[in-house]
Protein backbone atom coordinates (compact mmCIF):
# COMPACT_ATOMS: atom_id res chain seq x y z
CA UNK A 1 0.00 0.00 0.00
CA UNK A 2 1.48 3.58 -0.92
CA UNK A 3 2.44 5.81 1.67
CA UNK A 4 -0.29 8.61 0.47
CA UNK A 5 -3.34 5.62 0.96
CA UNK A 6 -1.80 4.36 4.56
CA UNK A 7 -2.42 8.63 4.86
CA UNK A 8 -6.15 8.56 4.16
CA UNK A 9 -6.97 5.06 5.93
CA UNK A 10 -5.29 6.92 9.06
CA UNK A 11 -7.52 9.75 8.38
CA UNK A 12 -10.73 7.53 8.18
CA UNK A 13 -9.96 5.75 11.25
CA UNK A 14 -9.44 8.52 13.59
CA UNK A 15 -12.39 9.83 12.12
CA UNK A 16 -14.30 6.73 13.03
CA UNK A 17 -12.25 6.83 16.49
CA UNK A 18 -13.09 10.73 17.31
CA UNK A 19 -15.69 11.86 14.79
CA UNK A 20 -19.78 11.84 15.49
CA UNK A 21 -21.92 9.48 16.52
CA UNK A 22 -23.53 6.75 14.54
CA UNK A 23 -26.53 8.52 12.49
CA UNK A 24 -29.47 8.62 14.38
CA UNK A 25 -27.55 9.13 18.07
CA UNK A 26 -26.62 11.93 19.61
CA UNK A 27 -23.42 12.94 21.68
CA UNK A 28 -24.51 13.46 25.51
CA UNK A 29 -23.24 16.81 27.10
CA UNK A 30 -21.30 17.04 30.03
CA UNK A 31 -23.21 16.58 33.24
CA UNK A 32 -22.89 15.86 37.01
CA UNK A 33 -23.86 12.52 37.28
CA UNK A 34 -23.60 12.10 41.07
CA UNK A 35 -25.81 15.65 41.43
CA UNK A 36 -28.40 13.86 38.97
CA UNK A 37 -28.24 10.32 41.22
CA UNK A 38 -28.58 12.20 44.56
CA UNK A 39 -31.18 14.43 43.52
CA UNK A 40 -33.17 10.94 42.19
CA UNK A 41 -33.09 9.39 45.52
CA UNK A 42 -34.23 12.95 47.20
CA UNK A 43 -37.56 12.56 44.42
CA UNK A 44 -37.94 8.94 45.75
CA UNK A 45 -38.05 9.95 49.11
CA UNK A 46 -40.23 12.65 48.55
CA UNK A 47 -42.76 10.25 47.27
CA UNK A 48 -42.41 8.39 49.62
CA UNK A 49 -43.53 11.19 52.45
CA UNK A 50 -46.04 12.38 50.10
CA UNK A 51 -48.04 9.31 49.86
CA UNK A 52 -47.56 8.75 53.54
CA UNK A 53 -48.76 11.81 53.88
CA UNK A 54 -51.80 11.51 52.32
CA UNK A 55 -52.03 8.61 54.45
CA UNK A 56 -51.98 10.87 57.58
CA UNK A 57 -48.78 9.27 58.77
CA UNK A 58 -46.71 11.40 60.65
CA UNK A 59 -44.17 10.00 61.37
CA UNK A 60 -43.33 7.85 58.44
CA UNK A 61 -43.66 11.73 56.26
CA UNK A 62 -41.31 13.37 58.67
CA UNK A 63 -38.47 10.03 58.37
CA UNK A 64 -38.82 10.60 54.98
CA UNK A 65 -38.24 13.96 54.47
CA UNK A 66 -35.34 14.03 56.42
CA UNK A 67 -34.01 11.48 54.09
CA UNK A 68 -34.86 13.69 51.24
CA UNK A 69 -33.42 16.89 53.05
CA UNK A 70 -30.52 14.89 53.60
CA UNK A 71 -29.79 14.11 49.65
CA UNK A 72 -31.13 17.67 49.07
CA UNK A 73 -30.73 20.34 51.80
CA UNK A 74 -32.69 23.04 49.34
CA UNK A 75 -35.09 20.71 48.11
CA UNK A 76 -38.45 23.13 47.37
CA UNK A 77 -40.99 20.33 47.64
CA UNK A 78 -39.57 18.79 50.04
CA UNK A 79 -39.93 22.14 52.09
CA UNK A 80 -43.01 23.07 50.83
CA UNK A 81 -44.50 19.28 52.41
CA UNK A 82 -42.73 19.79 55.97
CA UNK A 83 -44.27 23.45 55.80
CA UNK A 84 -47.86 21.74 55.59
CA UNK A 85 -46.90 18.81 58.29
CA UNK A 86 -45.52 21.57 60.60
CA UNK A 87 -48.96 23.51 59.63
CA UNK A 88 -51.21 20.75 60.88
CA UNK A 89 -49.35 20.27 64.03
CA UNK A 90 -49.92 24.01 64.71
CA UNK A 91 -46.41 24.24 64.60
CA UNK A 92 -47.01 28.37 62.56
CA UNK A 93 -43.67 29.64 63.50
CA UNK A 94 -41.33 26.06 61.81
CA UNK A 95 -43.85 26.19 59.09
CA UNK A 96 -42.95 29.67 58.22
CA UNK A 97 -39.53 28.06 58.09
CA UNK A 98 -39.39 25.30 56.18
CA UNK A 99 -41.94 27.26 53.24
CA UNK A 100 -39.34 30.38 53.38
CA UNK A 101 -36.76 27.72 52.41
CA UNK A 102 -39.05 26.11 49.81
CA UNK A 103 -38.95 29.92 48.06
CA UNK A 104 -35.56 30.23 48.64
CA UNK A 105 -34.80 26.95 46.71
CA UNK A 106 -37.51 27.44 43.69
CA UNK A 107 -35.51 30.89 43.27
CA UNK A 108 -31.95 28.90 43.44
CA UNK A 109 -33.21 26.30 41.58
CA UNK A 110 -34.21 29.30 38.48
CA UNK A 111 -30.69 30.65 38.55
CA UNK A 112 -29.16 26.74 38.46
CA UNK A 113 -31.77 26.16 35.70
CA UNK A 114 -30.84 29.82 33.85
CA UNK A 115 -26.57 28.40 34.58
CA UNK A 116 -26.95 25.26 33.06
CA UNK A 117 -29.07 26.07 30.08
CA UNK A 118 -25.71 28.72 29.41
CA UNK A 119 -23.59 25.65 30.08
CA UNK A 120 -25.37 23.74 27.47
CA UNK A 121 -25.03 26.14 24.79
CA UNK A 122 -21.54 26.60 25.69
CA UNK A 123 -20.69 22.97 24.78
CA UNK A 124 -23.31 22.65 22.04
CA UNK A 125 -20.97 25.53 20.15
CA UNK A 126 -18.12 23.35 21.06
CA UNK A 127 -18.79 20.66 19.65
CA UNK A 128 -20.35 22.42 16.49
CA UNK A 129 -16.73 23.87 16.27
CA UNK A 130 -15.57 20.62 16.66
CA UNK A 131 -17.53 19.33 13.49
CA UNK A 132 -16.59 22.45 11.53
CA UNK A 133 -12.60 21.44 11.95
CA UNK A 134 -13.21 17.33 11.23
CA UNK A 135 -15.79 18.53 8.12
CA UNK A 136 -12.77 20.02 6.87
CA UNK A 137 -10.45 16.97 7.42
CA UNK A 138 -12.40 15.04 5.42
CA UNK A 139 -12.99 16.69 3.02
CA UNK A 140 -9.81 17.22 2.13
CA UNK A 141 -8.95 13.59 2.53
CA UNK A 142 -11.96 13.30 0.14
CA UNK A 143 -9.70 15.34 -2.21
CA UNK A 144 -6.98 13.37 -1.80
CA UNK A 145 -8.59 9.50 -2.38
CA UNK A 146 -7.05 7.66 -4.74
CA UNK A 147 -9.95 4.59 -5.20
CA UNK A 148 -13.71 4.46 -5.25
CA UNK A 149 -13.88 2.42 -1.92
CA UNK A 150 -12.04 5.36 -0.18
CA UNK A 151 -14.33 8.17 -1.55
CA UNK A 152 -17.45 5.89 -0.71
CA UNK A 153 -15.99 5.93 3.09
CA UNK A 154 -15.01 9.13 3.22
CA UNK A 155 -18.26 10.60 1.73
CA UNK A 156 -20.09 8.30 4.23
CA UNK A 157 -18.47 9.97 6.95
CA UNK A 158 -18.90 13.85 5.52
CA UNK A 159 -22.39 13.00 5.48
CA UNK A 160 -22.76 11.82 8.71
CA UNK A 161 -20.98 14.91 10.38
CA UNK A 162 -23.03 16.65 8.18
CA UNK A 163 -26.06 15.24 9.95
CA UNK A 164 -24.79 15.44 13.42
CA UNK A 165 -23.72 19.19 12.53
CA UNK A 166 -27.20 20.31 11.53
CA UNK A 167 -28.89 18.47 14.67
CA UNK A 168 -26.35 20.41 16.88
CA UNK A 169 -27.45 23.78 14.86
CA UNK A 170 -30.79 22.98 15.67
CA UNK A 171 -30.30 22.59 18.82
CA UNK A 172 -28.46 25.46 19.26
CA UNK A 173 -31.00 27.69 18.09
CA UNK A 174 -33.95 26.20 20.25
CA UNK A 175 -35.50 28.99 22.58
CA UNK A 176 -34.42 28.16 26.48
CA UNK A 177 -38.68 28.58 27.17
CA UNK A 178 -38.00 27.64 30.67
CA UNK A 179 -34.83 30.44 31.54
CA UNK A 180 -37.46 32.89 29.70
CA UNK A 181 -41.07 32.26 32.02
CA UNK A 182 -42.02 34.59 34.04
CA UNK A 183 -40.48 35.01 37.29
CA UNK A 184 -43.06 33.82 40.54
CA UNK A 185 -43.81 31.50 42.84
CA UNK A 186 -46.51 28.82 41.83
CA UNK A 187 -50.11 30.20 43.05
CA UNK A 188 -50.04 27.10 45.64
CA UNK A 189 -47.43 28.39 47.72
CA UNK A 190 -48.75 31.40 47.81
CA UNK A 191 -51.77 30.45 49.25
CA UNK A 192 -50.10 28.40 51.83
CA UNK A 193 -47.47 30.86 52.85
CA UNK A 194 -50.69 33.43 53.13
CA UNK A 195 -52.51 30.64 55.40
CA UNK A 196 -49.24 30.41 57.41
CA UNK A 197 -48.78 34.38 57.68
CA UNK A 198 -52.48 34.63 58.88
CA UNK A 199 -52.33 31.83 61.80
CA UNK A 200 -48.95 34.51 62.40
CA UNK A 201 -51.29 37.19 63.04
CA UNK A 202 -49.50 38.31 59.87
CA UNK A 203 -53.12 39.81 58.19
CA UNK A 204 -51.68 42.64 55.67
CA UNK A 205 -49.08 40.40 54.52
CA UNK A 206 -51.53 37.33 54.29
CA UNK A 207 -53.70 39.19 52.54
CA UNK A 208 -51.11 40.32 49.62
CA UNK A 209 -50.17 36.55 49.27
CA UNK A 210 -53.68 35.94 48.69
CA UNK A 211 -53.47 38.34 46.08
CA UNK A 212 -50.62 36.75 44.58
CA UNK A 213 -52.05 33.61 44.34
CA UNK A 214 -55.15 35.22 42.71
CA UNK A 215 -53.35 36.91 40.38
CA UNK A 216 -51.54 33.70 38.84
CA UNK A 217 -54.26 31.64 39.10
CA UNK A 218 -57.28 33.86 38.90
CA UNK A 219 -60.03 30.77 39.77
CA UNK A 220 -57.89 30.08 42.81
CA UNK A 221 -61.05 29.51 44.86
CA UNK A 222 -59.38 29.05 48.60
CA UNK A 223 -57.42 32.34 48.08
CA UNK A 224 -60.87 34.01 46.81
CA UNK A 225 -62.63 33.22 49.71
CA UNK A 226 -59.58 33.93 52.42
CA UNK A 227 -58.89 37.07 50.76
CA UNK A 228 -62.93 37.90 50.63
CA UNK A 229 -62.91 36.78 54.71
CA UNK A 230 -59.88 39.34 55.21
CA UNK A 231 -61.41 42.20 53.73
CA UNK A 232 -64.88 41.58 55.39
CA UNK A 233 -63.06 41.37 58.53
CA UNK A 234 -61.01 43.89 57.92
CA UNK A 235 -64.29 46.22 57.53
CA UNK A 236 -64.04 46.35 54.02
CA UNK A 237 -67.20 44.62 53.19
CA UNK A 238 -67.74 46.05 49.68
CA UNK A 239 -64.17 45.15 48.25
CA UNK A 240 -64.96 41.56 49.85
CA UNK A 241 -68.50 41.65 47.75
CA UNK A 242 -66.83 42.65 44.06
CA UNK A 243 -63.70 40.11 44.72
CA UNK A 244 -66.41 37.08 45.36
CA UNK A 245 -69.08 38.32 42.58
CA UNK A 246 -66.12 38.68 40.20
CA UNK A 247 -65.11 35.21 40.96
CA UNK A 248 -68.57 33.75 40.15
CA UNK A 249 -68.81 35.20 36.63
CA UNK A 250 -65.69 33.13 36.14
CA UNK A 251 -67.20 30.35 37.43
CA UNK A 252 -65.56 29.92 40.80
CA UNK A 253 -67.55 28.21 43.53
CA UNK A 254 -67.15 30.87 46.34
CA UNK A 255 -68.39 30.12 50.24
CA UNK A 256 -72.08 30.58 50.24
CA UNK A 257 -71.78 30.76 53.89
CA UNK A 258 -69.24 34.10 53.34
CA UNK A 259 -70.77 35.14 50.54
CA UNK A 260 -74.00 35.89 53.06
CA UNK A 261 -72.05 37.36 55.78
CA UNK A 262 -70.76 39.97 52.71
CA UNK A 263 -74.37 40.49 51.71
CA UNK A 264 -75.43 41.10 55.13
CA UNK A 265 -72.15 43.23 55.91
CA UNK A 266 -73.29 45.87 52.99
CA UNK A 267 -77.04 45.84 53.67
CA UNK A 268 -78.53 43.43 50.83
């Protein structure tokens, strides 16, 4: 074999070796696997205390959200279900706790989120440079074939990368919809965090959590009728009235029993 075709069967080789994947695969990106393992177990042992939750076992929800907490200090559901145990033991001032750190990690979790979708299209244009340098290799071993059988390979290859380049572009240019939504907390913990703030004595506050809530979820019916209780409470019996009539023209059931008191309050 001349020296020039030992040259291009090198060439095919370690592009075989070190080019792209086998058409129809793609090349994974660079991740922390022991993050993605720990963070598994955490979701496993949050099911775990959810279901025994819904069970009404205590005990067995708190063991297992420890073991959850453990894998995942700022684990937001995990949080967000020892806010509610805490809640139902009467325990307002550790509930206020654990659903603080159940914000705190939804927010953390964003900016992670908003780090690694850079991080991804960091390596996504690295390894589109990467094609862009072996596209040229071939090509010019292409140029240099001397028999059929090593154009057929060759070509083979080109097109491949060709392939793997355009599913990289692609990729690429994909909108990050998730980095983009609108910033918030979902309406749920707003609600809860208002129901913790009131058994705080926390009224004003409650009140604009309620609104929250409302505002993301506008047939939030248990943040209607807390919000509608505040304000009639609160001697504001007419903004209590509009918030609950409102509601029923979207077709939220609102407390007949409030919705009486409100009547009563402005003198219908």
């Amino acid at each position: 074999m001349a020296k020039h075709d030992r040259c291009c069967l090198w060439l095919i080789c370690g592009a075989l070796l070190t080019g792209a994947p086998a058409h129809g695969q793609s090349e994974p990106l660079r991740a922390d696997t022991l993050s993605v393992q720990a963070a598994r177990a955490a979701r496993n042992h949050y099911e775990k205390a959810r279901k025994a939750f819904e069970e009404r076992k205590v005990e067995r929800t708190l063991q297992a959200l420890d073991e959850a907490l453990r894998l995942w200090p700022d684990y937001p559901d995990a949080h967000f279900l020892r806010a509610k145990v805490a809640y139902y033991q009467k325990n307002y001032v550790e509930a206020g706790q654990h659903m603080a750190r159940a914000e705190q990690g939804l927010v953390a979790g964003a900016a992670l989120h908003g780090d690694a979708e850079r991080a991804r299209r960091t390596e996504i244009e690295r390894l589109i440079d990467r094609e862009r340098t072996r596209l040229d290799e071939l090509r010019g071993a292409l140029a240099q074939a001397r028999s059929d059988d090593q154009r057929r390979q060759i070509q083979a290859l080109i097109d491949d990368a060709e392939r793997y380049r355009s599913d990289l572009q692609r990729r690429a240019a994909e909108p990050p919809a998730a980095v983009q939504a609108a910033p918030g907390l979902p309406p749920d913990y707003d609600f809860f965090g208002g129901n913790i703030l009131l058994r705080l004595g926390r009224r004003e506050e409650a009140a604009e959590r309620y609104r929250k809530a409302i505002a993301v979820k506008p047939d939030h019916a248990d943040a209607i009728n807390n919000l509608a209780s505040l304000y009639l409470d609160a001697g504001k019996p007419l903004l209590a009235l509009d918030l609950l009539q409102q509601a029923e023209t979207k077709g939220v059931k609102v407390n007949e029993a409030l919705k009486q008191a409100v009547l009563h309050a402005v003198g219908r």
